[in-house]
Protein backbone atom coordinates (compact mmCIF):
# COMPACT_ATOMS: atom_id res chain seq x y z
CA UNK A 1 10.36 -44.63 4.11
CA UNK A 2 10.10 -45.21 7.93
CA UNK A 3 12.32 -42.42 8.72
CA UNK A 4 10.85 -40.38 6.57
CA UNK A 5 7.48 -41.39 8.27
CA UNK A 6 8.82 -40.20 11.55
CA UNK A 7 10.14 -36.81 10.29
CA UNK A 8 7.84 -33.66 11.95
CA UNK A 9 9.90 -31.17 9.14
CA UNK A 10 6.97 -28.81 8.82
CA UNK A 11 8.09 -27.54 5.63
CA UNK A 12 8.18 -31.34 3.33
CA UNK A 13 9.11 -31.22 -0.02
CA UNK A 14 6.66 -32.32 -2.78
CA UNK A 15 8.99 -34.72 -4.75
CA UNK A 16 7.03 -34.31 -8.62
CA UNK A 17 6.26 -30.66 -7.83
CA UNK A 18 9.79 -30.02 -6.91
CA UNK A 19 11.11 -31.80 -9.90
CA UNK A 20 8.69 -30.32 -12.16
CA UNK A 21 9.20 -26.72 -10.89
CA UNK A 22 12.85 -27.65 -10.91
CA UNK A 23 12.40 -28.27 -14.70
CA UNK A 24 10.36 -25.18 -15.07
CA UNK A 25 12.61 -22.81 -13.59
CA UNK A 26 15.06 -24.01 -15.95
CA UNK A 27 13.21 -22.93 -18.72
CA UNK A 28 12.12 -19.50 -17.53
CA UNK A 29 15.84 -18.88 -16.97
CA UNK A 30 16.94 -19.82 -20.42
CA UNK A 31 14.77 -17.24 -21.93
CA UNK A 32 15.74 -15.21 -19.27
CA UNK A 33 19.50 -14.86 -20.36
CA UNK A 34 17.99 -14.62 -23.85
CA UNK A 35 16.11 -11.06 -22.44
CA UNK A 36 19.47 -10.27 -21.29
CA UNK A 37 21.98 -10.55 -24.04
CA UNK A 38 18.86 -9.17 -25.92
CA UNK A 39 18.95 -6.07 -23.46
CA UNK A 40 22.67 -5.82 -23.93
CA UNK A 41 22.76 -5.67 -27.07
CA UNK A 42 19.85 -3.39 -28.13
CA UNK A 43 19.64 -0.78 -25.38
CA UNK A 44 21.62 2.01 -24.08
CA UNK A 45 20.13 3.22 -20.79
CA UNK A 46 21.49 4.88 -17.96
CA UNK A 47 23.95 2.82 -15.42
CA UNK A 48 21.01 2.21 -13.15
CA UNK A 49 18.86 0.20 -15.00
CA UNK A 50 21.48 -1.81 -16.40
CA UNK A 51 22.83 -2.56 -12.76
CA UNK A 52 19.15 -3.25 -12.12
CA UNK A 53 19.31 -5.67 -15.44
CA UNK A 54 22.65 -7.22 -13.68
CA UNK A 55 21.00 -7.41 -10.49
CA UNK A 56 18.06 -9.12 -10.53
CA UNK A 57 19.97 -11.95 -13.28
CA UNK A 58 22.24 -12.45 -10.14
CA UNK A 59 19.66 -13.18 -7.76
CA UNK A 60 17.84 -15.47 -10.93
CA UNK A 61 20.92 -17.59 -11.30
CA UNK A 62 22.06 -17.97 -7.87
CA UNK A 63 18.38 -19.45 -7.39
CA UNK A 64 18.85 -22.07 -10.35
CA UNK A 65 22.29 -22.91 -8.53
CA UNK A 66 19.98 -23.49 -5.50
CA UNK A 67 17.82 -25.87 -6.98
CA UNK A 68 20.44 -28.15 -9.09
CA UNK A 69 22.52 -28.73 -5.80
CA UNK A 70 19.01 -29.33 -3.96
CA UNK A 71 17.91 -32.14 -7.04
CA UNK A 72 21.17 -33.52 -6.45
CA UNK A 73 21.49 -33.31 -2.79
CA UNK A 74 17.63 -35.08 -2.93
CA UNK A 75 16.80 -36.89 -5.90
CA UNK A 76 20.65 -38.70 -6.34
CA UNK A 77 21.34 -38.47 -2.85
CA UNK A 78 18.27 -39.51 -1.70
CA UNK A 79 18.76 -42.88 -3.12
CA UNK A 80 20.59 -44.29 -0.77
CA UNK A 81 20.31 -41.80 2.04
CA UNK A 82 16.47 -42.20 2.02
CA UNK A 83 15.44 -39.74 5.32
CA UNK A 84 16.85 -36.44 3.32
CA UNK A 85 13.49 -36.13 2.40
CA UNK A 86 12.13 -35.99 5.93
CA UNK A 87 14.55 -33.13 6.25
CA UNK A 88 14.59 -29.08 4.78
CA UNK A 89 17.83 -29.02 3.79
CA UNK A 90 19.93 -25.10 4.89
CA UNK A 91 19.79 -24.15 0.92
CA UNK A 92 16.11 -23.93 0.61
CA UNK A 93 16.15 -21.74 3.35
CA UNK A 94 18.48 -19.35 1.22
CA UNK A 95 16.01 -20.11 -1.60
CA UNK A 96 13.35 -18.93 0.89
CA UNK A 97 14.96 -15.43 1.44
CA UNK A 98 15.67 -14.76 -2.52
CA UNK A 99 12.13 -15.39 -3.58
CA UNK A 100 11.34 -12.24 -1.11
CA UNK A 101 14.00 -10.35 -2.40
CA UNK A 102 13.34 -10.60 -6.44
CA UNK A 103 9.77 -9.73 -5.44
CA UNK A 104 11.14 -6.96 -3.13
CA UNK A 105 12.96 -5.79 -6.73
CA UNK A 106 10.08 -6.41 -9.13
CA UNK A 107 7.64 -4.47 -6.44
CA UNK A 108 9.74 -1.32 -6.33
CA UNK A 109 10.59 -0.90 -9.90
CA UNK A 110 6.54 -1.28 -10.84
CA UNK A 111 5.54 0.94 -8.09
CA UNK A 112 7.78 3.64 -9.29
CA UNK A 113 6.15 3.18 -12.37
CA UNK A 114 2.62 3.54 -11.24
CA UNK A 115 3.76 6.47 -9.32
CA UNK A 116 5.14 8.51 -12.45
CA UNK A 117 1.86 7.48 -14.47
CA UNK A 118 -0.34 8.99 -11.24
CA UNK A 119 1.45 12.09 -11.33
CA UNK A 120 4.21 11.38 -8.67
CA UNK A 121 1.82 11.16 -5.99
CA UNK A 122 3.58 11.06 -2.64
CA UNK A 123 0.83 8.77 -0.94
CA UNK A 124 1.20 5.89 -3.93
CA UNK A 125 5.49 5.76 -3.49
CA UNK A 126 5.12 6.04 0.35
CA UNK A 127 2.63 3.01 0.54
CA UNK A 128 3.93 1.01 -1.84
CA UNK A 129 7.67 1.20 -0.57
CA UNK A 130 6.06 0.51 2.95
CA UNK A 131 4.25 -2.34 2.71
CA UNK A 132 6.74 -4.03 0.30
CA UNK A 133 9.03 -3.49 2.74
CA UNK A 134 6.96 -5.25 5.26
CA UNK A 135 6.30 -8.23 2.93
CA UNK A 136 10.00 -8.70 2.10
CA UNK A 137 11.13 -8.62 5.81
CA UNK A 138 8.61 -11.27 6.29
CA UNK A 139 9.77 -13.48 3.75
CA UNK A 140 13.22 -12.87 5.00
CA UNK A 141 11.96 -13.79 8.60
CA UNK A 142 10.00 -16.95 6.91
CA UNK A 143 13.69 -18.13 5.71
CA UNK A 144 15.41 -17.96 8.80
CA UNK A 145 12.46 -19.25 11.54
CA UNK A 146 11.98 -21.78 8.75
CA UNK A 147 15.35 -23.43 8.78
CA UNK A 148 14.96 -22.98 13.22
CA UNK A 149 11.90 -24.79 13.45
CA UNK A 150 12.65 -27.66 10.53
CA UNK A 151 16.04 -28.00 12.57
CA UNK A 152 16.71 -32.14 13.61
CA UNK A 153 12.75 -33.37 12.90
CA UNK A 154 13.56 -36.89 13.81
CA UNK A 155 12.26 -36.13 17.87
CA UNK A 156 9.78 -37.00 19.38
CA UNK A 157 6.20 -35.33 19.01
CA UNK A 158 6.14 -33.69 22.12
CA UNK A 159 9.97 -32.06 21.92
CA UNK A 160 9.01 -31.08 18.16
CA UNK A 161 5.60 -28.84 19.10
CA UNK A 162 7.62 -27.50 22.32
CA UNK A 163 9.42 -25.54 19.47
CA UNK A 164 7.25 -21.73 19.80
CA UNK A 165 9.07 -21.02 16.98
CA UNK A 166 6.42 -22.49 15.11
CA UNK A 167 3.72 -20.03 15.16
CA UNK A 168 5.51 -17.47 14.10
CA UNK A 169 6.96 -19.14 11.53
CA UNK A 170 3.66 -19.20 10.21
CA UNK A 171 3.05 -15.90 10.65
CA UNK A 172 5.36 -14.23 8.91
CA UNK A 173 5.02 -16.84 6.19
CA UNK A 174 1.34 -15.67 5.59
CA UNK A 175 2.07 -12.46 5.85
CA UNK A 176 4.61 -12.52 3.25
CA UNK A 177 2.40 -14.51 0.38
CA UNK A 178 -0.59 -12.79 0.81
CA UNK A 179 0.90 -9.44 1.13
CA UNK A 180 3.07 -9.80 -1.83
CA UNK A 181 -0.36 -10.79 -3.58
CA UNK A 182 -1.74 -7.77 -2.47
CA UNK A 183 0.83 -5.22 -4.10
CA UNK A 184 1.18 -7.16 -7.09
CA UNK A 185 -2.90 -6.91 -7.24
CA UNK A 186 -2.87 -3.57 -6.50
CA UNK A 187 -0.11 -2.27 -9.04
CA UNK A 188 -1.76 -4.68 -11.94
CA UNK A 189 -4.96 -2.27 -11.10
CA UNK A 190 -2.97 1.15 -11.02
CA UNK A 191 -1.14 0.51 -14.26
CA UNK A 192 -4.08 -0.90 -16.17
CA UNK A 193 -6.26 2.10 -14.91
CA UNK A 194 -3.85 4.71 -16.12
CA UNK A 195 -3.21 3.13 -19.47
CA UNK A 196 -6.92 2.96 -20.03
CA UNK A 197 -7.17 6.49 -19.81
CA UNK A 198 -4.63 7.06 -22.37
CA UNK A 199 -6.26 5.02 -25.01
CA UNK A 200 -8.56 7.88 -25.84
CA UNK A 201 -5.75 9.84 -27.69
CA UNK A 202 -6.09 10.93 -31.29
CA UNK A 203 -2.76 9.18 -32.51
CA UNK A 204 -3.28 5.79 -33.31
CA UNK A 205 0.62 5.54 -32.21
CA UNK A 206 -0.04 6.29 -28.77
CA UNK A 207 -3.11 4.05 -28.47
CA UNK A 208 -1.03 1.16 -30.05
CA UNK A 209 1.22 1.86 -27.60
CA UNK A 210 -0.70 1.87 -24.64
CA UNK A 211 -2.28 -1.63 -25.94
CA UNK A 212 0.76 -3.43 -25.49
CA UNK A 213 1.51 -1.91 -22.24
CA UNK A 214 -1.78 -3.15 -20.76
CA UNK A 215 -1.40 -6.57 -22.39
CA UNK A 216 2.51 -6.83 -21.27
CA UNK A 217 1.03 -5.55 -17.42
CA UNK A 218 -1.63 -7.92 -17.17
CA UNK A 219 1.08 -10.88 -18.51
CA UNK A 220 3.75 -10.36 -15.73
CA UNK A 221 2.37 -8.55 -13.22
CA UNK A 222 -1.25 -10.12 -13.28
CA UNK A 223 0.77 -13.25 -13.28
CA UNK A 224 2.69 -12.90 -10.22
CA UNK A 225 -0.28 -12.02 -8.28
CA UNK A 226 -1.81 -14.95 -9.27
CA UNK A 227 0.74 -16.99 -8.06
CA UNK A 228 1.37 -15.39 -4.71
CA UNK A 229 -2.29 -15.25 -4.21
CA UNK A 230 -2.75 -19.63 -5.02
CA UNK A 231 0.59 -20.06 -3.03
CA UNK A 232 -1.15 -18.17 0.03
CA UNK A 233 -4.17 -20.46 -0.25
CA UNK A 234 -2.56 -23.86 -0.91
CA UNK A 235 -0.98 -23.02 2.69
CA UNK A 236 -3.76 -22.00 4.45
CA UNK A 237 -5.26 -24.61 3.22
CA UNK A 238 -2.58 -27.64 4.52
CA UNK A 239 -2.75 -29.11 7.72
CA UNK A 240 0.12 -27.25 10.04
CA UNK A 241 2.05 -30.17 10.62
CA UNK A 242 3.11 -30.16 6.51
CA UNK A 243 1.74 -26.48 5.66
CA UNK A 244 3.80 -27.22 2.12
CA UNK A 245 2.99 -31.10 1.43
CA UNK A 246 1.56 -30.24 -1.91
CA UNK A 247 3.02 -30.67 -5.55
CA UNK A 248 1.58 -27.07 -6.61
CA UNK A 249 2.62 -25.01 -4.22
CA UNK A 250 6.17 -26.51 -4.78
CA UNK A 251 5.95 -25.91 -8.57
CA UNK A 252 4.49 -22.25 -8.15
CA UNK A 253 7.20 -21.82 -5.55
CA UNK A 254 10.24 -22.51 -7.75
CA UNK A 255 8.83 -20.70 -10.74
CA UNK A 256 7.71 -17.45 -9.00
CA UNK A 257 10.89 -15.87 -8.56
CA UNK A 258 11.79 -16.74 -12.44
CA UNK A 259 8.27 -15.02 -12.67
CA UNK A 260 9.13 -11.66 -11.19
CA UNK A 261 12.66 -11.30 -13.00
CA UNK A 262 11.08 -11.74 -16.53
CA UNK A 263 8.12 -9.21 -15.55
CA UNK A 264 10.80 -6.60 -15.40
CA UNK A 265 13.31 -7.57 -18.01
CA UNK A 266 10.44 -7.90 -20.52
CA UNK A 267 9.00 -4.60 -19.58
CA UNK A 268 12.23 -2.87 -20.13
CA UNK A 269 12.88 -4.70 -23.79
CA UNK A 270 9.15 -3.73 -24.57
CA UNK A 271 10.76 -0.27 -25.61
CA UNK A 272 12.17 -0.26 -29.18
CA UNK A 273 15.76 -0.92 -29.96
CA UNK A 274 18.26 2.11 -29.18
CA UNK A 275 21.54 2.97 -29.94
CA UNK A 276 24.75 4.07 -28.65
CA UNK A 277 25.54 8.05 -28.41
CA UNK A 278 28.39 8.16 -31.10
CA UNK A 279 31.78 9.60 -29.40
CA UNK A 280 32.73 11.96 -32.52
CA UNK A 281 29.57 14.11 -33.65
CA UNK A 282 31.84 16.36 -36.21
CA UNK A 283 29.57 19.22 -36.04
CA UNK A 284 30.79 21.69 -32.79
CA UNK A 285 27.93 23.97 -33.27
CA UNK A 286 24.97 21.54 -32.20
CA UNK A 287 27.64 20.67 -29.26
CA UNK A 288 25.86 22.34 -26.43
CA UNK A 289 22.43 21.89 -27.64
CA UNK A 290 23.13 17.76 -27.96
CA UNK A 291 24.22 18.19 -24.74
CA UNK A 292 21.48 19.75 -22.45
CA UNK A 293 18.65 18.18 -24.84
CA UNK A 294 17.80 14.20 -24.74
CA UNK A 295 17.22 12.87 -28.29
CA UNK A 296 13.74 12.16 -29.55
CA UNK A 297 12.17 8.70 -28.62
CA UNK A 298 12.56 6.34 -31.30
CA UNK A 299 8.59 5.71 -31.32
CA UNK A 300 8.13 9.15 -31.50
CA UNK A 301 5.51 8.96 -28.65
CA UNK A 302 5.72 10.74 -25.50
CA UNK A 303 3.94 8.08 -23.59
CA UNK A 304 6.72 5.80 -24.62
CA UNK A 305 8.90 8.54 -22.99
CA UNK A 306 6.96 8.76 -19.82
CA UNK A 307 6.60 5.24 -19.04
CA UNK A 308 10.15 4.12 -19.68
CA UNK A 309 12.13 6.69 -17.60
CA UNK A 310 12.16 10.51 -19.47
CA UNK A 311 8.97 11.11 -17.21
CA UNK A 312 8.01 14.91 -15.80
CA UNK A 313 5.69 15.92 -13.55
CA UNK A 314 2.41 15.52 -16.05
CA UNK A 315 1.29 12.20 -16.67
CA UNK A 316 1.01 11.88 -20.28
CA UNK A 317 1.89 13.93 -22.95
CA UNK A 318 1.10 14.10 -26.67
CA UNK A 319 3.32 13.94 -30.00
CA UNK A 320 4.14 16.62 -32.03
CA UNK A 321 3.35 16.37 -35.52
CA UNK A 322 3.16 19.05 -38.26
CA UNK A 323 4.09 21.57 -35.97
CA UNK A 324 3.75 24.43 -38.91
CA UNK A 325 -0.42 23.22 -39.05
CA UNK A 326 -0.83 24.14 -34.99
CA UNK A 327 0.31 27.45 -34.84
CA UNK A 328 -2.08 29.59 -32.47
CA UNK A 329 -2.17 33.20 -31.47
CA UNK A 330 1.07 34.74 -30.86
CA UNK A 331 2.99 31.99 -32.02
CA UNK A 332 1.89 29.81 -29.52
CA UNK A 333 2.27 26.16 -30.43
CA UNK A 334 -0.70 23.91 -29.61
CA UNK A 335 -1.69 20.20 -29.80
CA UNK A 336 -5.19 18.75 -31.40
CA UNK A 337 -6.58 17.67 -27.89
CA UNK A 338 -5.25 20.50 -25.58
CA UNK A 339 -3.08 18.88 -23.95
CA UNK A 340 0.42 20.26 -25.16
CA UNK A 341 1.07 23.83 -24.97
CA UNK A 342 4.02 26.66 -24.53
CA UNK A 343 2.37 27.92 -21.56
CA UNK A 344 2.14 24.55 -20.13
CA UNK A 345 -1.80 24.18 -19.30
CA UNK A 346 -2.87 20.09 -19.71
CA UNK A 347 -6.24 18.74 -19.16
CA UNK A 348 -4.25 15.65 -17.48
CA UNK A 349 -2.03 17.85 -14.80
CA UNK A 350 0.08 20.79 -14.75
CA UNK A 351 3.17 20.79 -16.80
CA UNK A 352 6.65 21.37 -15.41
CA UNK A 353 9.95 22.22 -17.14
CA UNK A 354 10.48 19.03 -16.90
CA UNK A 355 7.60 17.20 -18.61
CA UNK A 356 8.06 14.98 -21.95
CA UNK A 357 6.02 17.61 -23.80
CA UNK A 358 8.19 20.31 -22.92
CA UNK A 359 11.46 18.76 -23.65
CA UNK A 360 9.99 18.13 -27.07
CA UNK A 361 8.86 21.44 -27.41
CA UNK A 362 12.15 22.88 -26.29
CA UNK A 363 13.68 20.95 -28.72
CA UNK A 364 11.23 21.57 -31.71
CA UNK A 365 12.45 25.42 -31.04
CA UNK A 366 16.18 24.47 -30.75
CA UNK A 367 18.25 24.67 -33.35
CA UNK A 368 17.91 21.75 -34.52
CA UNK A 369 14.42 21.35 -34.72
CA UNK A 370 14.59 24.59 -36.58
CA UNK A 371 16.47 23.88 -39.00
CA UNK A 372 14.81 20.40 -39.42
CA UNK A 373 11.56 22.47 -40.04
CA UNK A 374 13.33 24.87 -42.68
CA UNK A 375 14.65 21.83 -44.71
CA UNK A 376 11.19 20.62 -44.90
CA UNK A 377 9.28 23.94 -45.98
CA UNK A 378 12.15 24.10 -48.60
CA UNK A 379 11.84 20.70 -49.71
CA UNK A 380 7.87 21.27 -49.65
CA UNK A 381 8.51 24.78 -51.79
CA UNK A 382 10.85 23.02 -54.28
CA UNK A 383 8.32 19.87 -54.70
CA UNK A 384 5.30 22.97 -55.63
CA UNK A 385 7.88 24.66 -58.28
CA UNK A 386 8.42 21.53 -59.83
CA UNK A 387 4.80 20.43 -60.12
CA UNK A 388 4.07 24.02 -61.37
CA UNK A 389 6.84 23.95 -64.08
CA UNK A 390 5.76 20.56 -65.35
CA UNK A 391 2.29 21.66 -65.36
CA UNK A 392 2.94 24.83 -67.17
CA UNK A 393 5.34 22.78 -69.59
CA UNK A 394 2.49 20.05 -70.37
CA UNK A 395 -0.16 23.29 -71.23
């Protein structure tokens, strides 16, 4: 242990956090293949979010391939070659620079969220995209001044603080935790907020809905602030000669980018199970409606619409039941609470072509919805007949 003794490597690593994390990040990527095949197999989205799906599993298991060669490289290695843990081995530095870019990922794909659910308010997409911007170049930075200044350790004090490298090293390294911290914070508040305000609907779908939205925000999201946020403190906190000489911040540190890949594969298998368009319909008249109109949302909510990628311009919308029971004047068709309408007034923003509530009025006056509606009167007419025939029968 002498040479490690001698070692100045700024950036030490924790042997039972490492191992530990090591062990944990193992686990957090077997259930995250498990969210995969599960996504695979029970989704049909568009090509983007299952390159997005593909994407972030790539970064997830080239970071697991990064930490078995590292437990190799230290913990069988290591005993014989004994001073490879006064050194930061080149791979953690790669390490370094995917942690930045998963939460680079994870940051973007909530903060488009919270920017549909406020409306599409060019403020909330511009700031968010900026300042996770800034916090992933400065976790890429941390990587590469990070393998500079833990470059040959075994030198002498005074040649190892003639390194300037140093301070900025630290720098960007604080910047990078506690502004990742930050956004995480600060989308955990936006999406919580917004779903709040959507528990006040009259259908108990929607507010069920909305329930495990909030609880599935404050589990991931929540959860990755919380990490960034100790991380950021634990190194604050360390002397500067070994600003990571701590068991914790090495677990939290392996785990974290595990952390933010679940937070968004488990948001997008929150939404129920769909399936497959089918190639041969067999009906050429409902051809070009089934075309130019999306299908109904399997919850039949239009939250669930909004918040996983059908979104217009209004932030919520309402779901249309009984139709026939809300006529108003002039065949105008109008929700319980006001907030769905032809003429596309909402108490919650103004309604676009392009809103859920409009699709689904569009296609409740398709013809498909129209004839849906005619089967059901005539299956509610027949039902009265027969009642009134037995009745009359029985008298």
């Amino acid at each position: 242990m002498d040479a490690v003794a001698q070692s100045h490597n700024p950036y030490p690593v924790a042997k039972s956090g490492y191992l530990f994390g090591s062990y944990l990040a193992l686990a957090l990527y077997g259930v995250h293949c498990s969210q995969v095949v599960r996504y695979y197999g029970r989704h049909s989205d568009s090509w983007k979010i299952k390159l997005l799906v593909l994407w972030i599993w790539t970064l997830s298991t080239l970071q697991i391939l990064i930490i078995l060669a590292s437990s190799w490289k230290y913990f069988v290695d290591g005993i014989e070659n004994k001073s490879i843990w006064g050194q930061f081995w080149w791979p953690l530095s790669v390490q370094d620079g995917l942690v930045p870019l998963m939460a680079y990922t994870s940051q973007l794909y909530f903060g488009r969220r919270a920017w549909k659910l406020t409306g599409r308010q060019p403020w909330l997409l511009w700031a968010v995209w900026v300042t996770s911007t800034i916090a992933f170049l400065s976790g890429i930075a941390l990587a590469v001044t990070a393998r500079i200044w833990s470059n040959d350790p075994f030198v002498s004090y005074d040649d190892f603080h003639s390194r300037v490298i140093g301070v900025p090293s630290q720098a960007v390294a604080i910047t990078w935790m506690g502004l990742s911290a930050f956004i995480d914070g600060s989308l955990t508040i936006i999406l919580v907020y917004r779903f709040s305000q959507a528990r006040r609907s009259a259908f108990h779908s929607t507010r069920s809905l909305v329930k495990r939205m909030i609880a599935l925000t404050l589990e991931t999201v929540l959860l990755t602030h919380m990490v960034g946020g100790i991380m950021c403190i634990i190194f604050l906190a360390s002397p500067a000669a070994h600003r990571t000489h701590s068991d914790i911040f090495w677990v939290l540190l392996e785990i974290v980018t595990e952390l933010y890949a679940l937070s968004v594969v488990f948001t997008v298998n929150s939404r129920a199970p769909t399936t497959p368009p089918s190639s041969s319909s067999g009906n050429d008249s409902y051809s070009d409606v089934q075309s130019d109109k999306p299908p109904l949302p399997s919850t039949g909510s239009a939250l669930d619409r909004h918040v996983e990628g059908y979104q217009g311009s209004q932030p919520f919308g309402v779901r249309i039941l009984d139709i026939a029971k809300h006529h108003g004047r002039g065949g105008q068709i109008r929700s319980t609470d006001g907030v769905l309408s032809l003429e596309g007034s909402s108490t919650e923003g103004t309604a676009s072509l392009e809103t859920p509530a409009d699709e689904m009025t569009g296609y409740v006056l398709s013809p498909i919805g129209r004839s849906a509606l005619y089967f059901r009167d005539r299956d509610e007419k027949e039902q009265e007949e027969i009642l009134t025939d037995s009745s009359y029968k029985s008298n």
